[in-house]
C-alpha atoms as a PDB file:
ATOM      1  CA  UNK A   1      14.933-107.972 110.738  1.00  0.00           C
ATOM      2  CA  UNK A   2      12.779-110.816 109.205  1.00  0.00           C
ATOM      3  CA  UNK A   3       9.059-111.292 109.672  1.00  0.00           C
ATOM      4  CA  UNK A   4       7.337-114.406 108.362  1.00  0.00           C
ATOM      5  CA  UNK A   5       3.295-114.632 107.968  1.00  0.00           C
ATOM      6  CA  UNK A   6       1.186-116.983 106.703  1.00  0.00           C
ATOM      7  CA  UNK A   7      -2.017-116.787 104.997  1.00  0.00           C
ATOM      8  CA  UNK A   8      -4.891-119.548 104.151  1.00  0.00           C
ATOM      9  CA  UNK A   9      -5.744-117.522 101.189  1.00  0.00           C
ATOM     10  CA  UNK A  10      -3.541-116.992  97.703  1.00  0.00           C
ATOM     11  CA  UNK A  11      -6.125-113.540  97.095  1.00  0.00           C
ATOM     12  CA  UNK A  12      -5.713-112.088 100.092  1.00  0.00           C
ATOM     13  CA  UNK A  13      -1.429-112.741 100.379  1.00  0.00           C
ATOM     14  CA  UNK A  14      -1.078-111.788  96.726  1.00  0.00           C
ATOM     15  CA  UNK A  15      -2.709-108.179  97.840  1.00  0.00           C
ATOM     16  CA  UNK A  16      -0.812-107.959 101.044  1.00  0.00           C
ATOM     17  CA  UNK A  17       2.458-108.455  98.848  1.00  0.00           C
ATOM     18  CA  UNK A  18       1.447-105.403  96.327  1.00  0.00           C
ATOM     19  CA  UNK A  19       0.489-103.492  99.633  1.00  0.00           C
ATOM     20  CA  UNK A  20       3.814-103.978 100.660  1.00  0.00           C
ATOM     21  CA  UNK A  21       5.639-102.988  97.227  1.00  0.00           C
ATOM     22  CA  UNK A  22       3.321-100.009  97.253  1.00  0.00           C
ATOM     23  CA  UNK A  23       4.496 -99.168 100.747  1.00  0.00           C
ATOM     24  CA  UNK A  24       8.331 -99.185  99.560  1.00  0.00           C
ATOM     25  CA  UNK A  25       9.184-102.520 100.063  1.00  0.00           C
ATOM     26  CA  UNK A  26      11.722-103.868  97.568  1.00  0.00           C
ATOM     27  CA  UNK A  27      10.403-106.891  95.309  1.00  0.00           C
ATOM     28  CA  UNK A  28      13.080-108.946  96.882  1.00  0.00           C
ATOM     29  CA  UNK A  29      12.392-108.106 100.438  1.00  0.00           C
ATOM     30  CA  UNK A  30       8.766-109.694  99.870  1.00  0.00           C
ATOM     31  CA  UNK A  31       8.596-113.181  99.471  1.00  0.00           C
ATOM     32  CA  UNK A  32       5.392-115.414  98.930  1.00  0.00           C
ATOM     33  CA  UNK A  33       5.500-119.723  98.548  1.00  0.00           C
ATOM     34  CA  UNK A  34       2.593-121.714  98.170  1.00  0.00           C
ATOM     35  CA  UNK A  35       2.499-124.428 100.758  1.00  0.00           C
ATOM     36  CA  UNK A  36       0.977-127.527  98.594  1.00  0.00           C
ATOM     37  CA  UNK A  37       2.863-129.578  96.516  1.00  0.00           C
ATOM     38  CA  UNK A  38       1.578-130.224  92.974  1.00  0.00           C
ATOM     39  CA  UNK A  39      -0.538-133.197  94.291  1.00  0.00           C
ATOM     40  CA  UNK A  40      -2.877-130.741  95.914  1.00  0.00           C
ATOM     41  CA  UNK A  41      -3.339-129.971  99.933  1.00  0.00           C
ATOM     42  CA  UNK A  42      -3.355-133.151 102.025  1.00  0.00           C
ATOM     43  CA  UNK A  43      -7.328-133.536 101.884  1.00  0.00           C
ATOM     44  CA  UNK A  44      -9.218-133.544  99.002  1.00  0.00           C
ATOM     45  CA  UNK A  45      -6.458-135.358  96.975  1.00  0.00           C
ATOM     46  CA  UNK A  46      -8.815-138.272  95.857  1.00  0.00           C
ATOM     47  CA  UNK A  47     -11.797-138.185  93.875  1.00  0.00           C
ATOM     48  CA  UNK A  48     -14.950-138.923  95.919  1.00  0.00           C
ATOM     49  CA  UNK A  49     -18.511-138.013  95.096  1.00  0.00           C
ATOM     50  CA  UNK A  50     -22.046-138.845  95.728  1.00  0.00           C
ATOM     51  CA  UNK A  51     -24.427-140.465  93.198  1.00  0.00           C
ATOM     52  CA  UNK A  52     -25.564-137.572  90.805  1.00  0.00           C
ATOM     53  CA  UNK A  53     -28.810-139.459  90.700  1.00  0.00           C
ATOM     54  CA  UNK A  54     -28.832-139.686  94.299  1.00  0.00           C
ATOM     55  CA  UNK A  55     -28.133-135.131  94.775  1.00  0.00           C
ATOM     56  CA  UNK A  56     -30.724-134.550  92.445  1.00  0.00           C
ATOM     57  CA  UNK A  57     -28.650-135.607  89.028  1.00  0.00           C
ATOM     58  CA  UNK A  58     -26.469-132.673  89.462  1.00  0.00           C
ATOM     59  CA  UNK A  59     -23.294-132.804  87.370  1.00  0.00           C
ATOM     60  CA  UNK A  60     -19.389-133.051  88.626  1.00  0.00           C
ATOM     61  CA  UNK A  61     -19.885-129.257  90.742  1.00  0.00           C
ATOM     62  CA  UNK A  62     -22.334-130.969  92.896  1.00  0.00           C
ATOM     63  CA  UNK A  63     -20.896-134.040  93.510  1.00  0.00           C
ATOM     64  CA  UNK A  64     -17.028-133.664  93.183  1.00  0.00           C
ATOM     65  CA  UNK A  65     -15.773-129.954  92.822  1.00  0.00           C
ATOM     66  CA  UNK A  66     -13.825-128.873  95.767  1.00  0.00           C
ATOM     67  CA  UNK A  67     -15.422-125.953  97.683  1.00  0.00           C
ATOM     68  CA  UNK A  68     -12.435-123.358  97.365  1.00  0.00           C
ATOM     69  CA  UNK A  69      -8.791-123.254  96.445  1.00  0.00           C
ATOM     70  CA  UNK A  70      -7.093-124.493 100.062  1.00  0.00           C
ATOM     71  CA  UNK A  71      -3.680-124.250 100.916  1.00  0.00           C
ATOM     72  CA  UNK A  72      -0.940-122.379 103.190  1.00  0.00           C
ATOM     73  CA  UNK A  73       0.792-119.323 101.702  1.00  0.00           C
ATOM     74  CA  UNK A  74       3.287-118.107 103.571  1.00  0.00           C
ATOM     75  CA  UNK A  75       5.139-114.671 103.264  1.00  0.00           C
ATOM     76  CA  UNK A  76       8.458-113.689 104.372  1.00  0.00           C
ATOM     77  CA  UNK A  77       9.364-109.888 104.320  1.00  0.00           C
ATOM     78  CA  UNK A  78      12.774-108.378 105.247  1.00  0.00           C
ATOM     79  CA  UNK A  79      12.887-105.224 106.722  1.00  0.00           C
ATOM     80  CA  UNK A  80      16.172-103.012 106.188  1.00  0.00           C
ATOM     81  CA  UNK A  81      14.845-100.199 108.036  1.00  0.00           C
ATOM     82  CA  UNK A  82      14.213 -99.296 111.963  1.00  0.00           C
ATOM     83  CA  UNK A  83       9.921 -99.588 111.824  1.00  0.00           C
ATOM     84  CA  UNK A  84       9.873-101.480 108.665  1.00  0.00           C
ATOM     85  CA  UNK A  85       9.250-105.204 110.122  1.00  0.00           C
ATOM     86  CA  UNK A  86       6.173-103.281 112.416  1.00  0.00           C
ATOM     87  CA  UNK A  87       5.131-101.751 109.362  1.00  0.00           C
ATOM     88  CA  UNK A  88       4.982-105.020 107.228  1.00  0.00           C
ATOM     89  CA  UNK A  89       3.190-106.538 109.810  1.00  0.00           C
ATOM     90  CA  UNK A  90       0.628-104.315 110.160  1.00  0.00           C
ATOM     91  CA  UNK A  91       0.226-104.694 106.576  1.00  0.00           C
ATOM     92  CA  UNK A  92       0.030-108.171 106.183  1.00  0.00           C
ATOM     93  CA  UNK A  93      -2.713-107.863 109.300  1.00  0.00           C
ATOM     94  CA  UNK A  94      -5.235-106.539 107.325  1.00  0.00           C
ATOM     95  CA  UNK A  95      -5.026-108.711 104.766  1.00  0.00           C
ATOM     96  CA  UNK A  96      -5.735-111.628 107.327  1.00  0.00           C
ATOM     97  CA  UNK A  97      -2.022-113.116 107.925  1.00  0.00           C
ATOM     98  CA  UNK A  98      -1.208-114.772 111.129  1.00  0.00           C
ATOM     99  CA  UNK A  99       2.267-114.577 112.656  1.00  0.00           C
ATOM    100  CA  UNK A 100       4.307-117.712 111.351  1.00  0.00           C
ATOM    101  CA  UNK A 101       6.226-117.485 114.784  1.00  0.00           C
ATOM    102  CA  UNK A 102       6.048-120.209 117.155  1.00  0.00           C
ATOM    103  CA  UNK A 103       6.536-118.302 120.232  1.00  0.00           C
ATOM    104  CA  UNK A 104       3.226-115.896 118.983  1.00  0.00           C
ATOM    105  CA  UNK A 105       0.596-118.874 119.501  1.00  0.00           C
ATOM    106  CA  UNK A 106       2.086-120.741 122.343  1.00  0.00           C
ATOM    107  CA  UNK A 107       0.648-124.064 123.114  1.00  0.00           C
ATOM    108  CA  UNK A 108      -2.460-123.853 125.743  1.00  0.00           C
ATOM    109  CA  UNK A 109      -3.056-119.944 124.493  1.00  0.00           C
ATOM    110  CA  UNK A 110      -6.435-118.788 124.355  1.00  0.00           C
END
């Protein structure tokens, strides 16, 4: 059995995986790939930025730095085991993963 969850942040999935190696998990049962491609996520991909003179004359963190890293990590974990695929899951929960299965979030779902 297969489970697939993603995660909006690279911290939080990276932990999640070494939960799950710590738990038993094989290294090549656990699979994480960044979402992004090496243009950067969709927005923020252009440079844009208010006056420094206008924020107070605050250099480039003001005016151009992103907030935080963004992106879509998604984790796929194979479970060879009866309980395993529960197990993972549970893992990756409290780490903050959502289920990367359609059929979870249907469309009109609270």
């Amino acid at each position: 059995m297969e489970i697939v969850r993603i995660f909006d942040n690279y911290d939080a999935a990276q932990q999640a995986r070494n939960a799950l190696l710590a738990a038993g998990f094989s290294d090549a049962s656990v699979r994480l790939k960044t979402m992004i491609d090496e243009a950067g996520p969709g927005q923020s991909n252009f440079t844009v930025g208010n006056d420094p003179d206008v924020v107070g004359g605050q250099a480039y963190s003001r005016t151009f730095e992103p907030e935080h890293q963004q992106g879509l990590f998604l984790m796929r974990v194979v479970a060879s085991e009866p309980g395993q695929a529960e197990q993972a899951a549970q893992i990756c929960m409290r780490y903050g993963a959502r289920s990367g299965d359609p059929g979870d979030h249907p469309p009109g779902a609270a």
